[in-house]
Protein backbone atom coordinates (compact mmCIF):
# COMPACT_ATOMS: atom_id res chain seq x y z
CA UNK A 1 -6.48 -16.51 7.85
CA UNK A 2 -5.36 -12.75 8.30
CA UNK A 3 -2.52 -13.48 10.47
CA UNK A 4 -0.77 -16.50 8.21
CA UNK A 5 -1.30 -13.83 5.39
CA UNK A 6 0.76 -11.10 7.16
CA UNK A 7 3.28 -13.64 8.20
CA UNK A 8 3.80 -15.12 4.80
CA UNK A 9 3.78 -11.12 3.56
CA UNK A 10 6.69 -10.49 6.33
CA UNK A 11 8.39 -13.47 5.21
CA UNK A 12 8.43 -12.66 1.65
CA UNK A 13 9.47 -8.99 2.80
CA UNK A 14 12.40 -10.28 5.00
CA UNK A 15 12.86 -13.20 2.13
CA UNK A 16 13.60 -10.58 -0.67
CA UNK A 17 15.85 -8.43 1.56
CA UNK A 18 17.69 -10.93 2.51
CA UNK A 19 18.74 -12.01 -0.57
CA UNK A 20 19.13 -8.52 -1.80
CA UNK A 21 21.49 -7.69 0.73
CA UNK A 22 23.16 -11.17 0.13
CA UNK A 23 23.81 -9.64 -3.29
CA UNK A 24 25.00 -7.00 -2.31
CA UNK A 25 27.45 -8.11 0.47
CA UNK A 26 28.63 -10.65 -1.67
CA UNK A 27 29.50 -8.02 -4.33
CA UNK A 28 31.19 -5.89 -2.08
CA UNK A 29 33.47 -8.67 -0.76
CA UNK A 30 34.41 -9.47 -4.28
CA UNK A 31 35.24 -5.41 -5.27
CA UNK A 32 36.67 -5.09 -2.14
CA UNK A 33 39.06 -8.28 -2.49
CA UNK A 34 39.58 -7.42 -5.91
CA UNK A 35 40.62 -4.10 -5.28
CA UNK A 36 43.02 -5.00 -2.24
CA UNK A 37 45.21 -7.71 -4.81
CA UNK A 38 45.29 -4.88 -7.33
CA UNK A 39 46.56 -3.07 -5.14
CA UNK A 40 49.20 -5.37 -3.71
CA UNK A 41 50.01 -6.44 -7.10
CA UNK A 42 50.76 -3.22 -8.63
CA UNK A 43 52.90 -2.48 -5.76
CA UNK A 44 54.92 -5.70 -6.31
CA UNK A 45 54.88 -4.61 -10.11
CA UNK A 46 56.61 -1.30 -9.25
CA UNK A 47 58.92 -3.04 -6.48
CA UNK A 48 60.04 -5.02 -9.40
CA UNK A 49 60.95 -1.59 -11.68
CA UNK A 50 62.33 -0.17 -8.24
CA UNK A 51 64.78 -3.04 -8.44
CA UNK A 52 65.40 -3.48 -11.84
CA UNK A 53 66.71 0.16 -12.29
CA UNK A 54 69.02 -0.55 -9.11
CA UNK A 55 70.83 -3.56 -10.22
CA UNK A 56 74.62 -3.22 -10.90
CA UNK A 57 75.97 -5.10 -13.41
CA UNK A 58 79.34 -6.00 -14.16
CA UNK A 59 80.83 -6.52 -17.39
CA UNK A 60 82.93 -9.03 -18.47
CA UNK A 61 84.02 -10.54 -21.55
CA UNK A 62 82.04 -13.36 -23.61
CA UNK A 63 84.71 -16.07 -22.65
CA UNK A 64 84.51 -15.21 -18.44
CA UNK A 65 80.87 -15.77 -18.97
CA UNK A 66 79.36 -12.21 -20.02
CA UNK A 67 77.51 -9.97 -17.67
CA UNK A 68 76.33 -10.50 -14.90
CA UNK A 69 74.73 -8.68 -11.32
CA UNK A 70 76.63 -7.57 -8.51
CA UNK A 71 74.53 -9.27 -5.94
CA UNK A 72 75.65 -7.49 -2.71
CA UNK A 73 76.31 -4.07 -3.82
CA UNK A 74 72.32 -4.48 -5.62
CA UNK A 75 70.63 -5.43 -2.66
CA UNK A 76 72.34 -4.29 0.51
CA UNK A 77 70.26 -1.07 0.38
CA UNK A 78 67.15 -3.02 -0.41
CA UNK A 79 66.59 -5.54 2.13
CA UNK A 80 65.80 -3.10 5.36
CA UNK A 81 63.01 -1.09 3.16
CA UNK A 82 61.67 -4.17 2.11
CA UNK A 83 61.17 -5.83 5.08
CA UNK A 84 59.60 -2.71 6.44
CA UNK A 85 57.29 -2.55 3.47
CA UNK A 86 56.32 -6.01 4.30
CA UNK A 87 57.96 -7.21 0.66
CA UNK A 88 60.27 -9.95 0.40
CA UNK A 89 63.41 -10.10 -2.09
CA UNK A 90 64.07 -13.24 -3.72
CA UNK A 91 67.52 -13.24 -6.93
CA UNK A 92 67.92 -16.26 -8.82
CA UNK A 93 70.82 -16.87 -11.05
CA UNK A 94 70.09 -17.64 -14.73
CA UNK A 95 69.97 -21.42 -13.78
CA UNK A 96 67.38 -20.86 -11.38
CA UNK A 97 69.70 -21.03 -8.09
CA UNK A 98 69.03 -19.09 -5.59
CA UNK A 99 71.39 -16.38 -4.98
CA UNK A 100 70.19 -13.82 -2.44
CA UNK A 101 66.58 -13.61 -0.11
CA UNK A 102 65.32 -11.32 2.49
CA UNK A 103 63.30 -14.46 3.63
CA UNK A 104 65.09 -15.60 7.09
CA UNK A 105 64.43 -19.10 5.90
CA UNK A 106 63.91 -19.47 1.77
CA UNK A 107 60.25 -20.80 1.32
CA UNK A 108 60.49 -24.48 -1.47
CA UNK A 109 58.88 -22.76 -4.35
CA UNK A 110 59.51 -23.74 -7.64
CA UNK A 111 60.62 -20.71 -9.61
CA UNK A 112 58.06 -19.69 -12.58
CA UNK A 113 58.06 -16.25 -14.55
CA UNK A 114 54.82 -14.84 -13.51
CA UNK A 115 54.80 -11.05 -14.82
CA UNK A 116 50.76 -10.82 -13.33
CA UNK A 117 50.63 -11.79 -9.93
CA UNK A 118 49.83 -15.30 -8.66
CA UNK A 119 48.74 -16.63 -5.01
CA UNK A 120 51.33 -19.12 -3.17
CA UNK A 121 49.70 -21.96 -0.86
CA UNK A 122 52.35 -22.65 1.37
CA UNK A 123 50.08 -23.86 4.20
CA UNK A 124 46.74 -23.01 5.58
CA UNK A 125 47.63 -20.04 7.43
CA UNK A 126 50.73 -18.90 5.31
CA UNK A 127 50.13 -17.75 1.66
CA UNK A 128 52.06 -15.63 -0.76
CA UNK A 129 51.38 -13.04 -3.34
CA UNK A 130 54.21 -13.25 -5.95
CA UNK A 131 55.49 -11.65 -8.78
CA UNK A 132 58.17 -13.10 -11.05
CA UNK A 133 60.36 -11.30 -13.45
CA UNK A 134 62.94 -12.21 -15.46
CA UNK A 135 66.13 -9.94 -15.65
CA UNK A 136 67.63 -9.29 -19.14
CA UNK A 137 70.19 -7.69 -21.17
CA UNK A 138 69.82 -7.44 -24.72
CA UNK A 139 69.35 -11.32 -25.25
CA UNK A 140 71.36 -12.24 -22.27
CA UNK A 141 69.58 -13.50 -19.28
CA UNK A 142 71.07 -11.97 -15.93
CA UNK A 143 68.57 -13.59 -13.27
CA UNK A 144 65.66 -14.12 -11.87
CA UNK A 145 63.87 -11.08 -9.82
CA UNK A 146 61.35 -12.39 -7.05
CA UNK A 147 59.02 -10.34 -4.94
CA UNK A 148 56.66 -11.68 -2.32
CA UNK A 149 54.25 -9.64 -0.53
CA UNK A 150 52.54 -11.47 2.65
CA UNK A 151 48.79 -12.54 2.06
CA UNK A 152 47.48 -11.08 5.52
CA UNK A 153 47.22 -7.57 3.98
CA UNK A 154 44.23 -9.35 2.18
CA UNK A 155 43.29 -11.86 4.62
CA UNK A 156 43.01 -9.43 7.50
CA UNK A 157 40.60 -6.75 5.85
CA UNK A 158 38.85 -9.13 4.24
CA UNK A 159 38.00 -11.20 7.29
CA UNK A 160 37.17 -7.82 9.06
CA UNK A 161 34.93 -6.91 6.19
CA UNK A 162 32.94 -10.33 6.51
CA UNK A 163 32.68 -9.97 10.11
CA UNK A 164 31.11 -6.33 9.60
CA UNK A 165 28.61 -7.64 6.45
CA UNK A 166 27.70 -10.63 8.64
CA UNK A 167 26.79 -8.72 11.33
CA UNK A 168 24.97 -5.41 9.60
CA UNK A 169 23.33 -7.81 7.39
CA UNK A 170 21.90 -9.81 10.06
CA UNK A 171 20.65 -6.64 11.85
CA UNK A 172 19.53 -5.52 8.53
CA UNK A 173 17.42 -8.22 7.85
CA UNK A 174 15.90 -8.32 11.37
CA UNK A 175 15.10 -4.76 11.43
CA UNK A 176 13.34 -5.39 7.80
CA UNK A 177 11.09 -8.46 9.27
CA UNK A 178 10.56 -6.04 11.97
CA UNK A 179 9.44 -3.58 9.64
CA UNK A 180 7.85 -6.05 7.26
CA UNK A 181 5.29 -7.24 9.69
CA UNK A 182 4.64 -3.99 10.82
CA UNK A 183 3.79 -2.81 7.02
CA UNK A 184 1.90 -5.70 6.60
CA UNK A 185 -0.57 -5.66 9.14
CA UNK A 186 -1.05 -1.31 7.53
CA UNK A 187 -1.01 -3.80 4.36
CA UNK A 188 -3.89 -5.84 5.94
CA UNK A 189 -5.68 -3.55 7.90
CA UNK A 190 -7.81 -2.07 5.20
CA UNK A 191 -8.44 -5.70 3.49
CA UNK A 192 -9.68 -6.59 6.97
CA UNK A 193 -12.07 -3.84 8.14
CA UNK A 194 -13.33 -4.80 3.92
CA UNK A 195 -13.26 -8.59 4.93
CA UNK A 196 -15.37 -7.50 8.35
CA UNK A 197 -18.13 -4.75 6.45
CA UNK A 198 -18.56 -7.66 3.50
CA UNK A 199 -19.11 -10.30 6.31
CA UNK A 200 -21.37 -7.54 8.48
CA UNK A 201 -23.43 -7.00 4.66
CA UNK A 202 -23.83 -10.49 3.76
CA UNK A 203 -25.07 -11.61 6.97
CA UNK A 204 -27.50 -8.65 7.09
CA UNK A 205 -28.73 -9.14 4.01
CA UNK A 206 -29.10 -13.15 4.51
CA UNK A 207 -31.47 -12.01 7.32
CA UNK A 208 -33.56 -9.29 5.51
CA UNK A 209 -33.86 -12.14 2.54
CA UNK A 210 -34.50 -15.10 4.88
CA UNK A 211 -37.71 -13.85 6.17
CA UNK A 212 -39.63 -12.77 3.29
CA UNK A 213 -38.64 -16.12 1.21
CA UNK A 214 -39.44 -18.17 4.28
CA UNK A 215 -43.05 -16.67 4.37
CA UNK A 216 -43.62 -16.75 0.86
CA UNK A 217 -42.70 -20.70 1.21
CA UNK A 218 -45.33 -20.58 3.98
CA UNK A 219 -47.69 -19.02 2.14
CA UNK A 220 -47.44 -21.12 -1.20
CA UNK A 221 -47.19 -24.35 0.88
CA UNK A 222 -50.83 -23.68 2.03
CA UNK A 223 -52.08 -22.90 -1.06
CA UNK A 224 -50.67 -25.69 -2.22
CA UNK A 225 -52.26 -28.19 0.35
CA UNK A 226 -55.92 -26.48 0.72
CA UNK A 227 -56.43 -25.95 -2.71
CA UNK A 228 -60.03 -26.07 -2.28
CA UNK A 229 -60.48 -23.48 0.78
CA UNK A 230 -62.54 -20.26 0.06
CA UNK A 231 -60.91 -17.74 -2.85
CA UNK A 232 -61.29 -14.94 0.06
CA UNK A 233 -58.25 -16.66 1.78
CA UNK A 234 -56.34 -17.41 -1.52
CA UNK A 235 -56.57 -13.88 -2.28
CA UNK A 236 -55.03 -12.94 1.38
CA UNK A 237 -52.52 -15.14 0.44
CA UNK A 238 -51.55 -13.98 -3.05
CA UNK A 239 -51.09 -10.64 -2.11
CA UNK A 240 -49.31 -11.18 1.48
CA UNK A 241 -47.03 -13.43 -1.47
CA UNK A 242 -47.12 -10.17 -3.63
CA UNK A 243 -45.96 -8.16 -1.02
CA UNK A 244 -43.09 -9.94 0.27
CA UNK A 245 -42.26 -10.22 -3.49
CA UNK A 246 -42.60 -6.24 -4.00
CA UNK A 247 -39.95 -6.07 -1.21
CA UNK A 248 -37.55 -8.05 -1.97
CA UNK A 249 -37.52 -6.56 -5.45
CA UNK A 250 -36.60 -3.65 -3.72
CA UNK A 251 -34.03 -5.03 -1.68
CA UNK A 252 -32.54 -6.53 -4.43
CA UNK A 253 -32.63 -2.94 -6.84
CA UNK A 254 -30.90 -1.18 -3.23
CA UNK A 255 -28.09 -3.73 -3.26
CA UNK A 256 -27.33 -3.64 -6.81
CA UNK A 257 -27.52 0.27 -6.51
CA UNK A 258 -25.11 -0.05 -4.36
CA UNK A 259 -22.72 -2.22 -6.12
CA UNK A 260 -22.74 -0.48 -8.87
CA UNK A 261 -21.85 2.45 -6.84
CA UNK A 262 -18.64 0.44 -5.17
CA UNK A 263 -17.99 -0.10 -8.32
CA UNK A 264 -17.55 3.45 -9.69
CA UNK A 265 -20.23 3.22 -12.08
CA UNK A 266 -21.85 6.52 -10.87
CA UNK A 267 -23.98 9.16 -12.86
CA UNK A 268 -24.41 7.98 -16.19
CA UNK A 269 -26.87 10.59 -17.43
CA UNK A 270 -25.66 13.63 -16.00
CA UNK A 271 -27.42 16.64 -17.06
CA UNK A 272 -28.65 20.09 -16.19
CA UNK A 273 -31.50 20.56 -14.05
CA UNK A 274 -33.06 22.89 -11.31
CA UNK A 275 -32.65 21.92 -7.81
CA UNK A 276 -35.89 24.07 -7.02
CA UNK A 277 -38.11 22.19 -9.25
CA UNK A 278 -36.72 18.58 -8.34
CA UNK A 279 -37.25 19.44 -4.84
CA UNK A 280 -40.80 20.61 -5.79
CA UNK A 281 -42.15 17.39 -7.80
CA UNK A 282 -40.39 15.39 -4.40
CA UNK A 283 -42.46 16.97 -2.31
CA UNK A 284 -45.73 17.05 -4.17
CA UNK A 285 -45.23 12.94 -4.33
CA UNK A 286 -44.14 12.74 -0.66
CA UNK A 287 -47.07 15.19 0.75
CA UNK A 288 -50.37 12.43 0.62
CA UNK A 289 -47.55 9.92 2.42
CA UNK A 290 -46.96 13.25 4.97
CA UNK A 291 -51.25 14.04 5.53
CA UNK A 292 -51.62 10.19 6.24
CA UNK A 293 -49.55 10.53 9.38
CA UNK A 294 -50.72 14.26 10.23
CA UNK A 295 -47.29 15.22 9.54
CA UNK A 296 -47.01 18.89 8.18
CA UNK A 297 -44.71 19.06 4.95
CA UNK A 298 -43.21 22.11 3.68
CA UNK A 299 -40.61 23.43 1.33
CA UNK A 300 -38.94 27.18 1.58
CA UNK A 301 -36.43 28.23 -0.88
CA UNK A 302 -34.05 31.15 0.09
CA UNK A 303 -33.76 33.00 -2.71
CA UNK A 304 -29.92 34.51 -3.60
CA UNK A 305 -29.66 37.73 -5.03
CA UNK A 306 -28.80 38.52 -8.54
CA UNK A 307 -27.99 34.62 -9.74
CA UNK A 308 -31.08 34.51 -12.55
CA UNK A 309 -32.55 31.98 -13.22
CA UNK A 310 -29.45 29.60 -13.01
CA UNK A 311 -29.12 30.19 -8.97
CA UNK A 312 -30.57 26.39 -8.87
CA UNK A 313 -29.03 24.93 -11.28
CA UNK A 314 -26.73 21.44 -10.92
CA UNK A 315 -25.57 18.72 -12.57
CA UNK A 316 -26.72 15.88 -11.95
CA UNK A 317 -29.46 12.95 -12.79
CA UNK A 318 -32.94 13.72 -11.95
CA UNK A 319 -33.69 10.12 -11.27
CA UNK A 320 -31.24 9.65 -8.52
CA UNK A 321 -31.68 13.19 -6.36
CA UNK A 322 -35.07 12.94 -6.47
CA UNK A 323 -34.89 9.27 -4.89
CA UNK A 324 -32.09 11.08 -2.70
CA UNK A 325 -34.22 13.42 -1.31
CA UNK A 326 -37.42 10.75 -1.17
CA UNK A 327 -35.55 8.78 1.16
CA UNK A 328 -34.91 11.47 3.92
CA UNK A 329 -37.98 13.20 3.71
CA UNK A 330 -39.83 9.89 4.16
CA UNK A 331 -37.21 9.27 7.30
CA UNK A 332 -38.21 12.51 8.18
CA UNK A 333 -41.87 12.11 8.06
CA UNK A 334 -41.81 8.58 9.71
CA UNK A 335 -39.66 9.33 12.57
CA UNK A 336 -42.10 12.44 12.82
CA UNK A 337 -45.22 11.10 12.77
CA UNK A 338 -43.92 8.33 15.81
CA UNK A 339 -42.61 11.05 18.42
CA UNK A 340 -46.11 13.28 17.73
CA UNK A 341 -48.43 10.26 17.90
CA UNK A 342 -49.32 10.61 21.34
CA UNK A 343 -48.11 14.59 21.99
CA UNK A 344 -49.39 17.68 21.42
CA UNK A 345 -48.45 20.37 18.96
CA UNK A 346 -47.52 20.00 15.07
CA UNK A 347 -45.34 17.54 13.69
CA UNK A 348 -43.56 19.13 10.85
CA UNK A 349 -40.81 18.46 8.47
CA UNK A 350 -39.24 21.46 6.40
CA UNK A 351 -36.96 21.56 3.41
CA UNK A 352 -35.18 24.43 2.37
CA UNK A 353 -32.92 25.09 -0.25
CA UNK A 354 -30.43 27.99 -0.43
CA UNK A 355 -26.85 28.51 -1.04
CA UNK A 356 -23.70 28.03 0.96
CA UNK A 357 -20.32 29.13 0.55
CA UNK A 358 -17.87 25.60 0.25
CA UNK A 359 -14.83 27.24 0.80
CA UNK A 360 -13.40 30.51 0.12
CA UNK A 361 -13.60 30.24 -3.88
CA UNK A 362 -16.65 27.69 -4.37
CA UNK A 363 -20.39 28.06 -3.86
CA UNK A 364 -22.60 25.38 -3.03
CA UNK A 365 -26.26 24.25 -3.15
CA UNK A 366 -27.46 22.81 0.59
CA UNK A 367 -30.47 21.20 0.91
CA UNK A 368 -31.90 20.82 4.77
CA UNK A 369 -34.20 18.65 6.04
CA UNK A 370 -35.66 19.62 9.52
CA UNK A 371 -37.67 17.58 11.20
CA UNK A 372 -38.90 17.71 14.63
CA UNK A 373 -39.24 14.06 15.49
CA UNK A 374 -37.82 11.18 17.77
CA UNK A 375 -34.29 11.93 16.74
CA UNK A 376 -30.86 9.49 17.16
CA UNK A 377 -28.89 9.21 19.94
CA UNK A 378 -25.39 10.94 19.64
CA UNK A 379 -23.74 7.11 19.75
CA UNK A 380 -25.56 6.26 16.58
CA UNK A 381 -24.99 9.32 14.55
CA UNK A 382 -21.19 7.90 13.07
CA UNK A 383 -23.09 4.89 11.67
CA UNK A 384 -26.27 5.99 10.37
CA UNK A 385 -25.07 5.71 7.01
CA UNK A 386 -23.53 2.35 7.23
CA UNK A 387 -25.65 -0.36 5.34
CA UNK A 388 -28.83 -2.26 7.22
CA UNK A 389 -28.27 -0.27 10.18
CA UNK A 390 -30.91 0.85 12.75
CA UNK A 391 -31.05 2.61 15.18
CA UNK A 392 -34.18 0.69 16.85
CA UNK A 393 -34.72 -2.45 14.92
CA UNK A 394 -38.00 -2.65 16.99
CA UNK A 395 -39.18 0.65 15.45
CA UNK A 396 -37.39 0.04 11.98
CA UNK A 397 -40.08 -2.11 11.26
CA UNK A 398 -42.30 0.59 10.83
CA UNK A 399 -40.04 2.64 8.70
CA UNK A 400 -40.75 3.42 5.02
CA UNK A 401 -40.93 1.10 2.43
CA UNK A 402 -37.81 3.15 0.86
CA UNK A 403 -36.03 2.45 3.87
CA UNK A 404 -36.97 -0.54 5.61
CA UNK A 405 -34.26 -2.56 4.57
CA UNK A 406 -31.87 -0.03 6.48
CA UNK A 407 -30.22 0.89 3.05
CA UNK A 408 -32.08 4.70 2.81
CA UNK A 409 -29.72 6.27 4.07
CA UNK A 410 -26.58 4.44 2.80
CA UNK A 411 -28.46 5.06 -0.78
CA UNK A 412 -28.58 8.80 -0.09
CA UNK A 413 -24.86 8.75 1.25
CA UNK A 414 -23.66 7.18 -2.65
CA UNK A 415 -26.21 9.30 -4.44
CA UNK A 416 -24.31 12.22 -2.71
CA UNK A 417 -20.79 11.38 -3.47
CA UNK A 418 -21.48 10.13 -6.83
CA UNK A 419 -22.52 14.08 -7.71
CA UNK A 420 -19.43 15.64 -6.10
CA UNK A 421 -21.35 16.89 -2.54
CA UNK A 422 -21.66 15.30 0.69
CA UNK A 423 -24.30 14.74 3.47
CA UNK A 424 -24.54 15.33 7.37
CA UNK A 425 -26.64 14.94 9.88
CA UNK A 426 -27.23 17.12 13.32
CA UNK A 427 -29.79 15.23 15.92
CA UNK A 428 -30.84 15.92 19.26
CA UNK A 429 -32.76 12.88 21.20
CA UNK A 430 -36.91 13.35 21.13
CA UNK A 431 -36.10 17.16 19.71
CA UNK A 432 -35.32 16.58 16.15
CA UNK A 433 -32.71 15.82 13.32
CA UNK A 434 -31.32 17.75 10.23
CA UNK A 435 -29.82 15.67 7.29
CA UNK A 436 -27.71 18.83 5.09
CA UNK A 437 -26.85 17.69 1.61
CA UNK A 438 -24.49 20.41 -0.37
CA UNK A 439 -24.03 19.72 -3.73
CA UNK A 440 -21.79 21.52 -5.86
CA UNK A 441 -23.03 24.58 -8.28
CA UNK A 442 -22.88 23.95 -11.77
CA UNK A 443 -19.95 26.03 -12.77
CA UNK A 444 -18.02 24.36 -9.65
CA UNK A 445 -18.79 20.35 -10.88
CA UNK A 446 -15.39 18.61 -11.75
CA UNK A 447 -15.48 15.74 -13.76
């Protein structure tokens, strides 16, 4: 499907060029043509006054038939420069006779005053450009002045000029398919790697849906068909059924989190709160989950010097950092309380909260959380944040129920960029991992 969409894009690419540069040949021919009869026919034009002003004429009386043109002492200086200009000479008496011609044998054209310039046909390979004036003296007509410039001094450039256009234009339009398909797979690269994470999503979340819809079919199918066994076992079954129902409501809240995220819709309630005192009402919530897995919990806050009481202060909404911050310290305790179960020593996670510098002008908030668990192998740590990934989909199944759908993290990731900061993470395998979230101060939040 991709590839007959970048072909028909390089086609239409190539397809519009081509026709462009038709265009645009074509036009040039045409000015170029134009411009080269113009030329030739002003030069006839001036012949013409050249000759004119170089005619002698005799006078003789009204009854010996009134003036007329010397014809050799006229045109005996003419002929050579003429037939080195290319220009041929043609005099015709006031009866249309032919008189004098440079021509070495007189072409059969009928004589007709054309002041403008008109094209001859005389065969296929032998055409005239002619200009026709008649010669006069007061009301007397003295003759007919013709001059004939050869029609190669068109032909010949022109030809040249449609070899060249022919050619370029051709190379032109392969170099722009060329080019075209090249920009269009740039064009289609983005749509595809889209095309490949939507297919990745929906088939990951098929699976995460399939399993809990199959089982509650399960378990209302039995129900259904021992409707008389003991309400102990009903009961099992009614809240294995409200379970699986509990989940999926979650799954389904995640994903539209998330598209609503894609989408751009973002903070909605943005306001200002303390950092400090978010991270504080996380941690109370988060600390029976923490004792239940002998997990120690902690929070330190490094305190910066002279900032008041505003040195913790963001923009942001409450709702969505605290359920930030939930879902990594409930990774953190999780993964935690697995690598300790059978090792001595402490299992601890630890928060702290202090200020960074962002770059040279712009302070930050950062927000660590240490833990000193199983940790993720170095190949895993580019796509932790993708959507319904795992690291260990053996152990994901005792994750969190925040983040056993694999969207925790990808969650925290869009919570993070929809408040200006970003998030990173620093593991070592079966040592520990450290997710940093830096969110912008409140005077540094751009909207």
């Amino acid at each position: 499907m991709f590839q007959s969409t970048r072909r028909r894009l390089a086609l239409w690419y190539t397809a519009v060029t081509a026709i462009l540069l038709l265009l645009f040949a074509t036009g040039m021919y045409i000015y170029v043509r134009n411009t080269l009869i113009e030329r030739i026919d002003d030069t006839l034009k001036h012949v013409v006054e050249v000759v004119e002003r170089s005619l002698v004429i005799e006078t003789f009386a009204a009854g010996e038939g009134g003036d007329r043109v010397n014809v050799e002492a006229s045109f005996r200086n003419n002929a050579e420069v003429m037939e080195d200009d290319h220009i041929d000479l043609e005099w015709f008496s006031p009866t249309g006779e032919l008189l004098w011609s440079t021509f070495s044998t007189a072409p059969l054209i009928p004589l007709q005053v054309n002041r403008t310039g008109k094209t001859i046909y005389l065969s296929n390979d032998n055409l005239l450009r002619q200009v026709t004036q008649r010669v006069e003296q007061g009301r007397q007509v003295l003759g007919y002045l013709r001059v004939s410039h050869p029609w190669f001094e068109v032909t010949k450039p022109t030809r040249q000029l449609v070899i060249d256009l022919v050619i370029w234009t051709s190379f032109m339009v392969v170099c722009v398919g060329a080019i075209g398909w090249f920009l269009s797979g740039l064009a289609m690269k983005p749509i595809l790697e889209s095309y490949q994470s939507l297919k990745q999503f929906t088939a990951d979340a098929s699976h995460e849906l399939r399993n809990p819809i199959a089982t509650i079919q399960t378990n209302v199918q039995m129900a259904l068909t021992y409707l008389d066994q003991d309400p102990q076992s009903q009961q099992r079954q009614l809240r294995v059924v409200e379970r699986l129902t509990q989940r999926l409501g979650r799954l389904v809240n995640d994903l539209l989190f998330l598209a609503r995220s894609d989408s751009g819709i973002g903070v909605t309630n943005a306001q200002t709160l303390p950092l400090d005192a978010l991270l504080i009402e996380v941690i109370e919530e988060q600390r029976v989950f923490a004792q239940q897995r002998d997990v120690y919990l902690c929070l330190r806050i490094e305190e910066p010097e002279s900032e008041g009481e505003d040195a913790f202060a963001v923009l942001g909404e409450w709702d969505q950092l605290a359920r930030l911050f939930t879902n990594l310290i409930s990774n953190g305790i999780e993964y935690t309380a697995l690598e300790w179960t059978d090792k001595e020593g402490e299992a601890l996670v630890e928060v702290i909260l202090g200020r960074v510098k962002r770059d040279r002008r712009h302070w930050g908030l950062q927000v660590q959380v240490r833990d000193n668990g199983v940790g993720i192998p170095e190949a895993a740590l580019p796509y932790i944040f993708d959507r319904f990934y795992r690291v260990d989909s053996a152990r994901s199944r005792h994750t969190s129920p925040l983040s056993g759908s694999g969207l925790g993290l990808a969650i925290a990731w869009a919570i993070a960029q929809n408040h200006h900061g970003d998030i990173t993470v620093e593991s070592v395998l079966h040592q520990g991992t450290t997710f940093s979230v830096t969110l912008p101060v409140l005077n540094t939040v751009k909207h």
